[in-house]
N, C-alpha and C. Protein backbone atom coordinates (compact mmCIF):
# COMPACT_ATOMS: atom_id res chain seq x y z
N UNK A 1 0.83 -1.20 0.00
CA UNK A 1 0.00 0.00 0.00
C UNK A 1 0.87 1.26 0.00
N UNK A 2 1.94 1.32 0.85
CA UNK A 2 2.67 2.37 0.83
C UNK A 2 3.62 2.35 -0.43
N UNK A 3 4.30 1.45 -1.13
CA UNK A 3 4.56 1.84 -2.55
C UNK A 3 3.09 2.31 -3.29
N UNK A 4 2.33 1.73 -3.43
CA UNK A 4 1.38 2.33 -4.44
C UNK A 4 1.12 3.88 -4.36
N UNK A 5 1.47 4.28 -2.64
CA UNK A 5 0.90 5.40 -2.77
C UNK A 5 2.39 6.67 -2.83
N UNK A 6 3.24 6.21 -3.01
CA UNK A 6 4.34 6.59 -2.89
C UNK A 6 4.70 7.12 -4.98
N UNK A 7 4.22 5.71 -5.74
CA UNK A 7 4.19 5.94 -6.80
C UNK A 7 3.16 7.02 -7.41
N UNK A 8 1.90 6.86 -6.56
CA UNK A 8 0.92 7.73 -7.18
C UNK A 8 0.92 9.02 -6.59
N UNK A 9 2.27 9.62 -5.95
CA UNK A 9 2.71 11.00 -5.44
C UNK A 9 3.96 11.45 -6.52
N UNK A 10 4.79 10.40 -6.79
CA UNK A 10 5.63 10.66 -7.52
C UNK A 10 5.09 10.79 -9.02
N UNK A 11 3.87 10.27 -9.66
CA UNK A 11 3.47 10.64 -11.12
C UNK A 11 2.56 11.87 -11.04
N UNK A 12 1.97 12.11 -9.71
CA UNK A 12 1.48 13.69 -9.49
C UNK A 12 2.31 14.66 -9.48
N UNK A 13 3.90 14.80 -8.78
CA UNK A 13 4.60 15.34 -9.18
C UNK A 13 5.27 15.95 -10.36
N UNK A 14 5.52 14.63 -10.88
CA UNK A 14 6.03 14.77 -12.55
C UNK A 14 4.70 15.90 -13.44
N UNK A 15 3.44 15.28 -13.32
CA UNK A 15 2.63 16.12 -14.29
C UNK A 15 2.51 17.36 -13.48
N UNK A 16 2.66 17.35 -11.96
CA UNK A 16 2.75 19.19 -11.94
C UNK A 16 4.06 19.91 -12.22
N UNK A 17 5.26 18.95 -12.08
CA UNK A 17 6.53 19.89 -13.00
C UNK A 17 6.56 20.00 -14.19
N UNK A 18 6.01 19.21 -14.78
CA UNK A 18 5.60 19.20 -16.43
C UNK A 18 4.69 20.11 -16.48
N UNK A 19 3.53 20.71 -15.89
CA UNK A 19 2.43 20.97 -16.43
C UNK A 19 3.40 22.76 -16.14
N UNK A 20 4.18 22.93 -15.01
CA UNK A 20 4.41 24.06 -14.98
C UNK A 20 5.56 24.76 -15.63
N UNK A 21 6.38 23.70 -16.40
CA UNK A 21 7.88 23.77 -17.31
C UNK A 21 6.80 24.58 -18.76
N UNK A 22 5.12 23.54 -18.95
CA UNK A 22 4.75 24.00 -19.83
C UNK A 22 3.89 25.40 -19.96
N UNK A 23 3.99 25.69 -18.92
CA UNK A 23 3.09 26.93 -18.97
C UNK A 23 3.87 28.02 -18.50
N UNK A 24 5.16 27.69 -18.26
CA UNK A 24 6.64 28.71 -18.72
C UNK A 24 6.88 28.97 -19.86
N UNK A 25 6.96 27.60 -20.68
CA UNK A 25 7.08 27.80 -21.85
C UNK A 25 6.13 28.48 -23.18
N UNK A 26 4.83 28.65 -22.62
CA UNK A 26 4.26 28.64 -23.33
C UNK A 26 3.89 30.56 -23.08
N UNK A 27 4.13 30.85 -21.99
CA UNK A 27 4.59 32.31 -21.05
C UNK A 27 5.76 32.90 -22.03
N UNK A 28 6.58 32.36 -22.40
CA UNK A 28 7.93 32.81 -22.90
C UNK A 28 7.33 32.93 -24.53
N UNK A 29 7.16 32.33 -25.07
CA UNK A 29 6.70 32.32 -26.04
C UNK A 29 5.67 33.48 -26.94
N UNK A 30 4.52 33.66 -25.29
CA UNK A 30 3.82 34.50 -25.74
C UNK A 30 4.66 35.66 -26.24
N UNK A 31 5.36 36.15 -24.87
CA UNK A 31 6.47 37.55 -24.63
C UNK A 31 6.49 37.93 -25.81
N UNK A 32 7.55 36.80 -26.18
CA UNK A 32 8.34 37.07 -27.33
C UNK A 32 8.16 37.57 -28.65
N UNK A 33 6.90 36.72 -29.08
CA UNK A 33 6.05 36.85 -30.30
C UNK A 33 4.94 38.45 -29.59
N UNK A 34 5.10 38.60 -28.61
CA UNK A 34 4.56 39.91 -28.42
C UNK A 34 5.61 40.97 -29.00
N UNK A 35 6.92 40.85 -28.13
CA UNK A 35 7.71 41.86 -27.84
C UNK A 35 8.67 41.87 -29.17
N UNK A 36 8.85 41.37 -30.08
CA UNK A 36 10.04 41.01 -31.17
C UNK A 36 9.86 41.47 -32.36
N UNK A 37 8.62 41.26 -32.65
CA UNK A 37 8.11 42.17 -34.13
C UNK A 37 7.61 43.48 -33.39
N UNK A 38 7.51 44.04 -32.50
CA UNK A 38 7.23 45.58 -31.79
C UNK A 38 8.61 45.67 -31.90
N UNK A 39 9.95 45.50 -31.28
CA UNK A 39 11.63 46.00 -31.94
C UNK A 39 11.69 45.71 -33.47
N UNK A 40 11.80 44.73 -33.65
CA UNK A 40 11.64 44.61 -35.51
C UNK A 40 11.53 45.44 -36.30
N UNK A 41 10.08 46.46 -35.93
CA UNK A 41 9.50 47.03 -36.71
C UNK A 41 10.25 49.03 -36.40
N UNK A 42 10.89 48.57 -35.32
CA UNK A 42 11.53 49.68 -35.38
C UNK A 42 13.22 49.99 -36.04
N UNK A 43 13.73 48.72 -36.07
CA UNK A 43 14.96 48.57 -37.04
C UNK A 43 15.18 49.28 -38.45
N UNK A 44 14.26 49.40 -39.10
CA UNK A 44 14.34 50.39 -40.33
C UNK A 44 14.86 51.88 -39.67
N UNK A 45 14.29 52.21 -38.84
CA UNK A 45 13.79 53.80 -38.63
C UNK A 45 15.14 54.32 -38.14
N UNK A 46 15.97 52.82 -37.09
CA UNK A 46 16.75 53.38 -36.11
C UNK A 46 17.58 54.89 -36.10
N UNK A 47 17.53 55.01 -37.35
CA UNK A 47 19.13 56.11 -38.13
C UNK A 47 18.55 57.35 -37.10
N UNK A 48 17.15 57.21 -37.37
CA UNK A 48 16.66 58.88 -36.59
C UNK A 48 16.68 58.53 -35.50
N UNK A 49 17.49 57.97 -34.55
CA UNK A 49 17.55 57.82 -33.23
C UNK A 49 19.17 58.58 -32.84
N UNK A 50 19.90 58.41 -34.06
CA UNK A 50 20.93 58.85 -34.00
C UNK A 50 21.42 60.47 -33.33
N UNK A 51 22.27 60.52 -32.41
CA UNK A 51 22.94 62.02 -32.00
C UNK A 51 21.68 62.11 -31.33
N UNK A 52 20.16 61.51 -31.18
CA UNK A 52 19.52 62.30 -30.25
C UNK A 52 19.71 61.98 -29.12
N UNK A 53 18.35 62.05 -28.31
CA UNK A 53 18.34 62.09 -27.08
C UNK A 53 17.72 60.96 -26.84
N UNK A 54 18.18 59.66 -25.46
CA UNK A 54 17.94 58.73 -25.34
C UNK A 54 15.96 58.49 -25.25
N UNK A 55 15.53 59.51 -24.65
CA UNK A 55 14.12 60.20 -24.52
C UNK A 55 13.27 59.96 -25.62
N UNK A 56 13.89 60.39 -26.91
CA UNK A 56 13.30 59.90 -28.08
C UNK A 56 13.21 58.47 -28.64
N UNK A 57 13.95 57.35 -28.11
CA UNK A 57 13.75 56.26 -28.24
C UNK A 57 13.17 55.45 -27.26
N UNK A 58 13.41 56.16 -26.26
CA UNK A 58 12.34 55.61 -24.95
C UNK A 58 11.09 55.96 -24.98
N UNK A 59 10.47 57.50 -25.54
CA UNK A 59 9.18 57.54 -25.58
C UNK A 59 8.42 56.64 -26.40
N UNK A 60 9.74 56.48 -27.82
CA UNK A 60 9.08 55.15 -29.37
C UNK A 60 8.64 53.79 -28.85
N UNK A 61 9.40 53.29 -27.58
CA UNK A 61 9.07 52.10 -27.35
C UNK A 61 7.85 51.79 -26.64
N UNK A 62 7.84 53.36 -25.65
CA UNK A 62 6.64 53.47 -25.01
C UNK A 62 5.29 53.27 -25.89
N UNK A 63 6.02 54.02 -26.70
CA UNK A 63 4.12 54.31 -27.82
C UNK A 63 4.17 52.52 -28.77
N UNK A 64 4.62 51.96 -28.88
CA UNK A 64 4.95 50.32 -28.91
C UNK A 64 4.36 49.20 -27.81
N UNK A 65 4.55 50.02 -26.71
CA UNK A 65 4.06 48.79 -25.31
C UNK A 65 4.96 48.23 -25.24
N UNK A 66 5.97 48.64 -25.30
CA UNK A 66 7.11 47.45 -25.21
C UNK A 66 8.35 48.53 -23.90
N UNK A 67 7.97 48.07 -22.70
CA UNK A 67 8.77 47.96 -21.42
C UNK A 67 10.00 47.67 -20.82
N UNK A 68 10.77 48.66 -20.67
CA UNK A 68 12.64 48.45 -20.32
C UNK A 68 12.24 47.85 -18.75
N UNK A 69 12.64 46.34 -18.71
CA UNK A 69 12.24 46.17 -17.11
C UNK A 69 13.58 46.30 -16.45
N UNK A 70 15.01 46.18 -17.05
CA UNK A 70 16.18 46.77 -16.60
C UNK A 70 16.86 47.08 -17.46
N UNK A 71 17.96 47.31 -17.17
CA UNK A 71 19.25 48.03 -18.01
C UNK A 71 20.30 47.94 -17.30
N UNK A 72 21.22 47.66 -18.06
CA UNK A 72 22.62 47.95 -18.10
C UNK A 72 23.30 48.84 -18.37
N UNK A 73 24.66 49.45 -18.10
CA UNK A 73 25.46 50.26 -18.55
C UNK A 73 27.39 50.17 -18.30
N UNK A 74 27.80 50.21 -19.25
CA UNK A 74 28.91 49.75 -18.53
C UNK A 74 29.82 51.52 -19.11
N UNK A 75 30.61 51.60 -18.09
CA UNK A 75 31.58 52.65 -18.31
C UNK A 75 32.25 52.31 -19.44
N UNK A 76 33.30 53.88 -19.83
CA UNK A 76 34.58 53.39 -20.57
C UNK A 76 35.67 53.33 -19.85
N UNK A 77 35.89 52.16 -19.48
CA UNK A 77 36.95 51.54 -18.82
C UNK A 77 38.67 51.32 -19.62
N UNK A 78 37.98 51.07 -20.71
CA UNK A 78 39.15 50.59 -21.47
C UNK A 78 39.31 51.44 -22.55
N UNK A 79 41.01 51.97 -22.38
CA UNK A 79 41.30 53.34 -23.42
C UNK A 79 41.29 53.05 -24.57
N UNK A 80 41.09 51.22 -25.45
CA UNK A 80 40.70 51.19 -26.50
C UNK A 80 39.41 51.57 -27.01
N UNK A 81 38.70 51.22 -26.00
CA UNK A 81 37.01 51.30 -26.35
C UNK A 81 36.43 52.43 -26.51
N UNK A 82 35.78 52.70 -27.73
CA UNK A 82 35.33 53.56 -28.26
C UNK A 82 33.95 54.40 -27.91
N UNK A 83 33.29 53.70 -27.81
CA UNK A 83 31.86 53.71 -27.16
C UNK A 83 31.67 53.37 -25.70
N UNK A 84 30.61 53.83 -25.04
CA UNK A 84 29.65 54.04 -23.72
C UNK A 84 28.86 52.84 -24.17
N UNK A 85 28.35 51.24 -23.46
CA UNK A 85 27.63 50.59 -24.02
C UNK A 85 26.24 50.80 -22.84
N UNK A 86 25.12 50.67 -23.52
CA UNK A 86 23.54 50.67 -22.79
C UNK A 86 22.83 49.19 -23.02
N UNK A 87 22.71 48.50 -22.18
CA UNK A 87 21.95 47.55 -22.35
C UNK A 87 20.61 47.46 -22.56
N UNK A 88 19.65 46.96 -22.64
CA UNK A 88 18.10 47.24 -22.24
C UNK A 88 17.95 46.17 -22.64
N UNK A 89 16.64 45.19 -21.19
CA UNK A 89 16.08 44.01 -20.95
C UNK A 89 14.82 44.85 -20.62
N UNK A 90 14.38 43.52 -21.68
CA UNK A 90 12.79 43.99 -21.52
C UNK A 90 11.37 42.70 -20.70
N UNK A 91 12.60 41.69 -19.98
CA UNK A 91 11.90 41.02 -19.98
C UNK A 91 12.41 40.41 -18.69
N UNK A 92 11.75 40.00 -17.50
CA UNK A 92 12.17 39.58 -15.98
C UNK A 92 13.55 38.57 -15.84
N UNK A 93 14.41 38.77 -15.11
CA UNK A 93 15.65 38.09 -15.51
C UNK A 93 15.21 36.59 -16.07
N UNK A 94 14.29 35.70 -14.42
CA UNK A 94 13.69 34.64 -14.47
C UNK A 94 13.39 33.94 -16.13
N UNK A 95 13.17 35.00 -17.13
CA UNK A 95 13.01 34.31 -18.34
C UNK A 95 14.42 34.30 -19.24
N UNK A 96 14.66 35.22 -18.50
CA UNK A 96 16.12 34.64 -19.59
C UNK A 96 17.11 33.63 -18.88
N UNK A 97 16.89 33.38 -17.68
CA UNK A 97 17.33 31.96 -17.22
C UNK A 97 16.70 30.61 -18.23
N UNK A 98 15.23 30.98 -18.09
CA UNK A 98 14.84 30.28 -19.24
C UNK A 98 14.64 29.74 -20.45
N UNK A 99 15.29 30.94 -21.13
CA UNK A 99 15.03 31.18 -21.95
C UNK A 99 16.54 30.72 -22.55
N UNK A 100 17.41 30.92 -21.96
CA UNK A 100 19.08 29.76 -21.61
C UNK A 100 18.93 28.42 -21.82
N UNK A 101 18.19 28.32 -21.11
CA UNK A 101 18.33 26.77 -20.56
C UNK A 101 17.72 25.71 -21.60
N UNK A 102 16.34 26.85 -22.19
CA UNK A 102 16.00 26.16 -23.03
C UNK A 102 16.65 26.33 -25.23
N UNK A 103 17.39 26.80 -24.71
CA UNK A 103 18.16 27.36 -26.14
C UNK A 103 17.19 28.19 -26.76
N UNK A 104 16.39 28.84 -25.93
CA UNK A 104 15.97 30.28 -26.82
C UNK A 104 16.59 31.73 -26.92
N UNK A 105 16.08 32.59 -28.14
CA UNK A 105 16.51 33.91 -27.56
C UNK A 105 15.99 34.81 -26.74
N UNK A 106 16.78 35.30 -26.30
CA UNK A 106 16.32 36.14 -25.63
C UNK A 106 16.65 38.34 -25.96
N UNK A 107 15.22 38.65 -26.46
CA UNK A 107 15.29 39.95 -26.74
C UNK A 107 16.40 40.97 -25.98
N UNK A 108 17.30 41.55 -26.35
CA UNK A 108 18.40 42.25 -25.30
C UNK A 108 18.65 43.60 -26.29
N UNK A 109 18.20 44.88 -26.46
CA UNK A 109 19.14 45.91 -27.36
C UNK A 109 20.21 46.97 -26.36
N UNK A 110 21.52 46.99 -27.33
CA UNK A 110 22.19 46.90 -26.86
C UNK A 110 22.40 48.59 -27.79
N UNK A 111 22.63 49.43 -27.11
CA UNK A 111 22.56 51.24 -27.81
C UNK A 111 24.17 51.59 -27.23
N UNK A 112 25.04 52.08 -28.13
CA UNK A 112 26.23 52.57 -27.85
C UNK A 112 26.52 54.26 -27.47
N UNK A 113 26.80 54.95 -27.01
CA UNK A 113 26.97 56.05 -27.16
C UNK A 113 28.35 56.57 -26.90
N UNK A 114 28.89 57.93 -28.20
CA UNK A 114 30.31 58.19 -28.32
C UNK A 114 30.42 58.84 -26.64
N UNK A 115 29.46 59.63 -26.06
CA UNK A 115 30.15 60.10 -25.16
C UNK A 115 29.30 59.57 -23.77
N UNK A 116 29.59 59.43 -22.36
CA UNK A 116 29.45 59.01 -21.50
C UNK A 116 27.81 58.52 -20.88
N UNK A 117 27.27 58.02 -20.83
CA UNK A 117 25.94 58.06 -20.63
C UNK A 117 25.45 59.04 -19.69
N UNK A 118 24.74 59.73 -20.28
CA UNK A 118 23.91 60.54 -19.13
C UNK A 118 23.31 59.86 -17.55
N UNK A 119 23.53 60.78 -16.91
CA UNK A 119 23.15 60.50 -15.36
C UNK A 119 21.76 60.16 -15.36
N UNK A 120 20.70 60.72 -15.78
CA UNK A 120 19.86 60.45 -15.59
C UNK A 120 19.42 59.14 -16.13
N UNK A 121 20.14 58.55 -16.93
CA UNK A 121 19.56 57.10 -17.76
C UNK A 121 20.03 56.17 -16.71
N UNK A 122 20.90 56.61 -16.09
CA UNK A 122 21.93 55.71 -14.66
C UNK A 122 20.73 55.68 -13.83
């Protein structure tokens, strides 16, 4: 009796880690096919983003629905390096663990600037 019921805890298990691997996956998926053709469709245009102000590409994404949930920035550290790099994640770390693990991509734009990033984007 106690194997039987030992087995019929362990195949309840399995279909609730399965059932919830699939409704990650199927979470990630949505995102993506949300969030990917909304950047996509801004790749033509990028040139007029150029020399402006970071403001003007943050308000574009706004009017998109498409959400910086963090960012990066790394100094110029290194006297070869030419550029200020800006990261922008648009999507909870948690999925790009996932989104790893499961060999997907994961949305990341990555904006350079010649001179130091402004404080306020910090």
């Amino acid at each position: 009796m106690k194997s039987i019921l030992l087995k019929i805890l362990l195949v309840i298990n399995l279909l609730f880690l399965y059932n919830c691997k699939a409704q990650t996956t199927s979470d990630y998926i949505t995102f993506y096919n949300d969030v990917v053709p909304k950047l996509d469709s801004m790749v033509p245009y990028k040139t007029q983003f150029y020399g402006q102000n970071f403001s003007n590409f943050y308000n574009e994404l706004q009017s998109k629905n498409v959400n910086i949930i963090m960012l990066n920035y790394d100094t110029k550290t290194d006297p070869e390096s030419k550029y200020y790099v800006l990261r922008l994640y648009f999507a909870p770390m948690y999925m790009r663990s996932f989104a790893i693990d499961n060999s997907y991509r994961f949305p990341i734009v990555d904006l350079t600037f010649e001179n130091e990033i402004p404080k306020q984007i910090e």
